[in-house]
Protein backbone atom coordinates (compact mmCIF):
# COMPACT_ATOMS: atom_id res chain seq x y z
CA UNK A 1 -42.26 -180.71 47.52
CA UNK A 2 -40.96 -180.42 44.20
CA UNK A 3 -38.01 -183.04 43.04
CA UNK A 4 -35.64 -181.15 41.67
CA UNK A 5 -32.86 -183.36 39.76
CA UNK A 6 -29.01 -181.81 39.83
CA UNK A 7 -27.47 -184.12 36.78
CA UNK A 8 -23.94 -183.32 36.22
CA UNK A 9 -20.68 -185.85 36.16
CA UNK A 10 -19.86 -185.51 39.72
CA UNK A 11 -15.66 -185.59 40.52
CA UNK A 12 -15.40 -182.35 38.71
CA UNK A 13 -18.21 -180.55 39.39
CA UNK A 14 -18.19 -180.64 43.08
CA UNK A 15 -18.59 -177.02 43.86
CA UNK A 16 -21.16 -176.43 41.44
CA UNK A 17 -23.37 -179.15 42.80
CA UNK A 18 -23.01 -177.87 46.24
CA UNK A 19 -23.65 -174.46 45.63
CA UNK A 20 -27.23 -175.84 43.45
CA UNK A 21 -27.73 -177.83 46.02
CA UNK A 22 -27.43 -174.95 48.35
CA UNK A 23 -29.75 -172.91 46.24
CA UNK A 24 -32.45 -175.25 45.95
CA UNK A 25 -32.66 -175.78 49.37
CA UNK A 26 -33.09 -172.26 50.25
CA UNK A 27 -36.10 -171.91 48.46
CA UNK A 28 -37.77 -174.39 50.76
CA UNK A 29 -40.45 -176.14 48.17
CA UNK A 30 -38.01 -178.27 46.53
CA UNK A 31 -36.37 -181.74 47.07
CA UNK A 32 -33.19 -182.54 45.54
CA UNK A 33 -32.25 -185.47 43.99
CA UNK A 34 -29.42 -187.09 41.62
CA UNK A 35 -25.91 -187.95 42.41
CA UNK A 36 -23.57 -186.49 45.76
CA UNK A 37 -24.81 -184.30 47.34
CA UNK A 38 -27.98 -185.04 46.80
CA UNK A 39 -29.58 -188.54 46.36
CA UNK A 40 -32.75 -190.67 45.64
CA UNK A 41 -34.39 -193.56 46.19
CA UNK A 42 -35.60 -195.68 42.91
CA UNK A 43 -36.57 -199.16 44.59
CA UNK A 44 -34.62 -202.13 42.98
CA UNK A 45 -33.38 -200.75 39.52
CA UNK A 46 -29.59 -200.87 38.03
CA UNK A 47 -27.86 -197.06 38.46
CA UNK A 48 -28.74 -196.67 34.31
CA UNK A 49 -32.68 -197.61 34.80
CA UNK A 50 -32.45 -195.40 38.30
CA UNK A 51 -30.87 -192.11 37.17
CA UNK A 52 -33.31 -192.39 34.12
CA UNK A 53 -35.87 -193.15 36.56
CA UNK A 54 -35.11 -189.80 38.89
CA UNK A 55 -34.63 -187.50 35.62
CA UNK A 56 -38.11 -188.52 34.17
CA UNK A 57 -39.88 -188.42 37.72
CA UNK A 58 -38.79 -184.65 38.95
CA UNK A 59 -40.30 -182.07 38.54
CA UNK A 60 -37.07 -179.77 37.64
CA UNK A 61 -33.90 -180.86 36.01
CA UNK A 62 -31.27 -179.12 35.90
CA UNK A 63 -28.57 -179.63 33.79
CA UNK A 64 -24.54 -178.23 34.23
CA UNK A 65 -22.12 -178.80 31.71
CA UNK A 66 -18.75 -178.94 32.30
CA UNK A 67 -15.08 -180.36 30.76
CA UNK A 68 -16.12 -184.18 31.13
CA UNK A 69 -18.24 -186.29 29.22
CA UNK A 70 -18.36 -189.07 32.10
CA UNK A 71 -19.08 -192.68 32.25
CA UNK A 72 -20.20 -194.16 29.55
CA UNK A 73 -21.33 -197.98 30.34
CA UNK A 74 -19.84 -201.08 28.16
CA UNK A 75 -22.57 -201.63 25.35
CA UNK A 76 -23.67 -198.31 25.62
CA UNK A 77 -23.03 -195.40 23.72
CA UNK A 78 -24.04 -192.40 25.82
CA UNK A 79 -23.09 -191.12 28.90
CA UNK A 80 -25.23 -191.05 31.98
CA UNK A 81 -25.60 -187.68 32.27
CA UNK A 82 -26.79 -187.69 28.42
CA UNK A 83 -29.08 -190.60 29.20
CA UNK A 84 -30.47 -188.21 31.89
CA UNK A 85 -31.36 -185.05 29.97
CA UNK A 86 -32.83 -187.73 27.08
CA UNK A 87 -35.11 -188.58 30.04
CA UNK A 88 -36.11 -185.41 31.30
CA UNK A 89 -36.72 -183.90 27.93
CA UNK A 90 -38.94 -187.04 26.98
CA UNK A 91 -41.24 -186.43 29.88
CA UNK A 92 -41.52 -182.92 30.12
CA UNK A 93 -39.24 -180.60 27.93
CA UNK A 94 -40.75 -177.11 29.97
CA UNK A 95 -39.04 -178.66 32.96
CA UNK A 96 -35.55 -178.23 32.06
CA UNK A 97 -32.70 -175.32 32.82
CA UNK A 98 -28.94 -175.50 31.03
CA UNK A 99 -25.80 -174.28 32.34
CA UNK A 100 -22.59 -174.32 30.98
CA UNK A 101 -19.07 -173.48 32.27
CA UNK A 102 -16.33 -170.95 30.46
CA UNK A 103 -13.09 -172.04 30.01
CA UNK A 104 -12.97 -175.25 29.54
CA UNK A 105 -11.48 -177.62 27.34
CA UNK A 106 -14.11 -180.28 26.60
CA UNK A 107 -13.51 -183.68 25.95
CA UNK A 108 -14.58 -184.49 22.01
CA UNK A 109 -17.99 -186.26 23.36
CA UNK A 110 -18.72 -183.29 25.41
CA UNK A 111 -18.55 -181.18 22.59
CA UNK A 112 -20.68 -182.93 20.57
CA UNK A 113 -23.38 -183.09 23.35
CA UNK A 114 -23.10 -179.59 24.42
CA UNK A 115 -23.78 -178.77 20.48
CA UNK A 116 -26.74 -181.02 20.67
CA UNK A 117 -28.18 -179.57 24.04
CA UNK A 118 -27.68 -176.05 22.48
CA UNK A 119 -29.07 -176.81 18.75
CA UNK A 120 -30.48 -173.29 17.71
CA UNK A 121 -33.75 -175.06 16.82
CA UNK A 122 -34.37 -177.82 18.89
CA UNK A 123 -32.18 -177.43 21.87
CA UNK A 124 -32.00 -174.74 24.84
CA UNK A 125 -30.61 -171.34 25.79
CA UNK A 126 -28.13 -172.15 27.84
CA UNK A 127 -26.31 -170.10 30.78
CA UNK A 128 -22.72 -169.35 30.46
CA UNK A 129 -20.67 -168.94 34.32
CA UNK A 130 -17.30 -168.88 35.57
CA UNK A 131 -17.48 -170.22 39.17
CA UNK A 132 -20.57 -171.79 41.31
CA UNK A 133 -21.40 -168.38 43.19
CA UNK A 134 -21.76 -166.64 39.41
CA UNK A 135 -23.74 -170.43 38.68
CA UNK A 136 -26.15 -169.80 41.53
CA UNK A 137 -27.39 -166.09 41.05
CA UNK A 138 -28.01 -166.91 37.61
CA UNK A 139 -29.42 -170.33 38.77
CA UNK A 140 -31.55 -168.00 41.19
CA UNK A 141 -33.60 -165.69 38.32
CA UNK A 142 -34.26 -168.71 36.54
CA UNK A 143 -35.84 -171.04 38.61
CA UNK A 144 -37.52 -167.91 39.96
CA UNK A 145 -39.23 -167.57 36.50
CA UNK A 146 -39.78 -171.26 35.98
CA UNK A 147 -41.91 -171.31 38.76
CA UNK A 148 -44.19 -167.98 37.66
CA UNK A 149 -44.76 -169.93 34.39
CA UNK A 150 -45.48 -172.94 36.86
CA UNK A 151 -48.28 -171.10 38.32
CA UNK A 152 -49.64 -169.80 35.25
CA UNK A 153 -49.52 -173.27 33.81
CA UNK A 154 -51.27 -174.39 37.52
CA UNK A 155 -51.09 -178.73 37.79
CA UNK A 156 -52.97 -180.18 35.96
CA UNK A 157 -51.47 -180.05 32.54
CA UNK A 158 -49.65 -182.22 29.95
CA UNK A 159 -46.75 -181.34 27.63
CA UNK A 160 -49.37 -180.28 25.02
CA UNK A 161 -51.00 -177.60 27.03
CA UNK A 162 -47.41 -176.52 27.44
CA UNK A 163 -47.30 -176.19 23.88
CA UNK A 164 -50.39 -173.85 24.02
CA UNK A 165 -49.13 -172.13 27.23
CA UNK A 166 -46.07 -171.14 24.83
CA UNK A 167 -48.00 -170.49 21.60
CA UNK A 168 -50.60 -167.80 23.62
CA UNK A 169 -47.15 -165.85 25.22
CA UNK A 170 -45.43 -165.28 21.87
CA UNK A 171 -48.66 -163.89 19.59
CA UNK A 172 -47.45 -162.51 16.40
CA UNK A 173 -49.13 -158.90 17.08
CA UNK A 174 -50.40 -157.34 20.29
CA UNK A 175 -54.05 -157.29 18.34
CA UNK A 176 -53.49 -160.81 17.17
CA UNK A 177 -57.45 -162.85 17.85
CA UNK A 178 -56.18 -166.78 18.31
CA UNK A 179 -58.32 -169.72 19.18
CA UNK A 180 -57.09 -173.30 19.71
CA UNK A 181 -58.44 -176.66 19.42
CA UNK A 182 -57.24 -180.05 20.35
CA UNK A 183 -57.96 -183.28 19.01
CA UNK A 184 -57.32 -186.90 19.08
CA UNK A 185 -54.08 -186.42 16.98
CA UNK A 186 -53.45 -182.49 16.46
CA UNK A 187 -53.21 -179.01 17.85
CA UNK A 188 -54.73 -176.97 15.92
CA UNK A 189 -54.11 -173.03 16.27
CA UNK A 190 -56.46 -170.65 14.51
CA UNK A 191 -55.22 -166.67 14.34
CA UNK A 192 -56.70 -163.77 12.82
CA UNK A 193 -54.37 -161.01 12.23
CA UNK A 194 -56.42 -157.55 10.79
CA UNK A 195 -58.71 -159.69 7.99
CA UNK A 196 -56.21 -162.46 7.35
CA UNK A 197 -56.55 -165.76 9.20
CA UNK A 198 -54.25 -168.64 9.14
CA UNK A 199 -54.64 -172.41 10.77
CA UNK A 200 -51.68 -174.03 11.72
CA UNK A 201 -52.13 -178.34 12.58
CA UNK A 202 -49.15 -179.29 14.74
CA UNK A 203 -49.71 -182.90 15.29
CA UNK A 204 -49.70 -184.87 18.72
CA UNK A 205 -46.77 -186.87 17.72
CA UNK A 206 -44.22 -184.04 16.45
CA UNK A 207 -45.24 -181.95 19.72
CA UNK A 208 -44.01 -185.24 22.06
CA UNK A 209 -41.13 -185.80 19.74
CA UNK A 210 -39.77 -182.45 19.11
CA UNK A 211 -41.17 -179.58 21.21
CA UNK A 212 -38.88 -176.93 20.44
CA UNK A 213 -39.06 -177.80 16.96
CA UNK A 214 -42.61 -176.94 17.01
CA UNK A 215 -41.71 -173.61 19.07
CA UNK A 216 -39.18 -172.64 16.22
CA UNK A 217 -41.63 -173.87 13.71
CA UNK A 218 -44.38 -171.44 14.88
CA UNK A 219 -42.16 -168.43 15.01
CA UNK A 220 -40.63 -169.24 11.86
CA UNK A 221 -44.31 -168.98 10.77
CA UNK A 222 -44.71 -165.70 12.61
CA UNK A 223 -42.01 -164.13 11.19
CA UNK A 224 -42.91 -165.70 7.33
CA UNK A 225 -46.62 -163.65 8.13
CA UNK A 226 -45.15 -160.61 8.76
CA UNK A 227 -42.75 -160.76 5.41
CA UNK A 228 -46.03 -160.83 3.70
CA UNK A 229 -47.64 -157.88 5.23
CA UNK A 230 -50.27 -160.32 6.66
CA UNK A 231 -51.75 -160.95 3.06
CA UNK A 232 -52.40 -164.46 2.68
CA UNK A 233 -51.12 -165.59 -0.69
């Protein structure tokens, strides 16, 4: 089974956590965890250490973001749901899906988070939706994708094969020749496009940091090749 984390704040966002809960369910492979209606077990750990815990153990998080900031604890200065998706991005960025509901009125922390989860560059696409049933047929395609990549990317991998799974889908040109190479502290990825070749080093420590970053970086690259005409300068 697959732990699949729904993290949310929870008073107003019954209905969507039902209907995810629901959802996930039906697919029969995954086990749900988070807050009501689903929980989880973390073994003697405070609620902050234990949601953390669940968000950087399973194996999908899912993220909905609604009106409400929610709890932030004395001393603290994020939220628990924030705390979350900092722990499920740390462990395996590939792993999460964003949803966000119309119409809402956001309190001022919730805007600034929503801006930081959807950061052109280093954040994700996230899902607009009206109501939970609209939530859970888009909620439906996408986890039905995530897992096809899941195959492709079989178990045993680490966030940096991710990073290679990515960089092989989005080749710059359909005749593009790439190899790859990984070291003790880079990836490096060789192409060859017509008689031009370029090397790009990503290092070991930017692709655990930022991981979309590198994604944007690599297309920005892409996209600076083809302004040349694929002449090296």
């Amino acid at each position: 089974m697959i732990e699949a984390m729904l993290s949310s704040t929870v008073l107003n966002m019954g209905e969507e956590r039902a209907a995810m809960d629901q959802l996930l369910r039906e697919f029969g492979i995954f086990s749900v965890v988070g807050a009501a209606p689903a929980f989880a077990g973390v073994g003697s750990a405070s609620s902050i250490a234990g949601t953390r815990e669940i968000a950087k153990r399973a194996g999908l998080y899912i993220l909905l973001l609604g009106d409400r900031y929610g709890f932030v604890a004395p001393g603290t200065q994020l939220s628990a749901t924030e705390r979350e998706f900092d722990a499920a991005v740390e462990t395996d960025p590939t792993k999460v899906l964003v949803y966000l509901k119309t119409g809402i009125d956001p309190d001022p922390e919730q805007v600034q988070f929503i801006a930081r989860v959807r950061d052109y560059q280093k954040g994700y696409w996230t899902v607009d939706y009206q109501n939970s049933t609209e939530l859970a047929r888009h909620a439906r395609d996408d986890i039905n994708r995530w897992l096809e990549q899941r195959i492709l990317l079989k178990d045993n991998h680490d966030i940096y094969d991710q990073f290679l799974f990515y960089a092989l889908s989005i080749k710059p040109t359909s005749d593009t020749e790439m190899d790859y190479k990984k070291t003790k502290e880079s990836v490096l990825l060789n192409y060859r496009i017509f008689d031009t070749e370029y090397i790009l080093d990503f290092k070991r420590r930017q692709i655990a940091t930022d991981f979309w970053g590198c994604v944007s970086q690599l297309i920005a690259s892409f996209e600076a090749w083809k302004r040349s005409g694929y002449v090296s300068s």
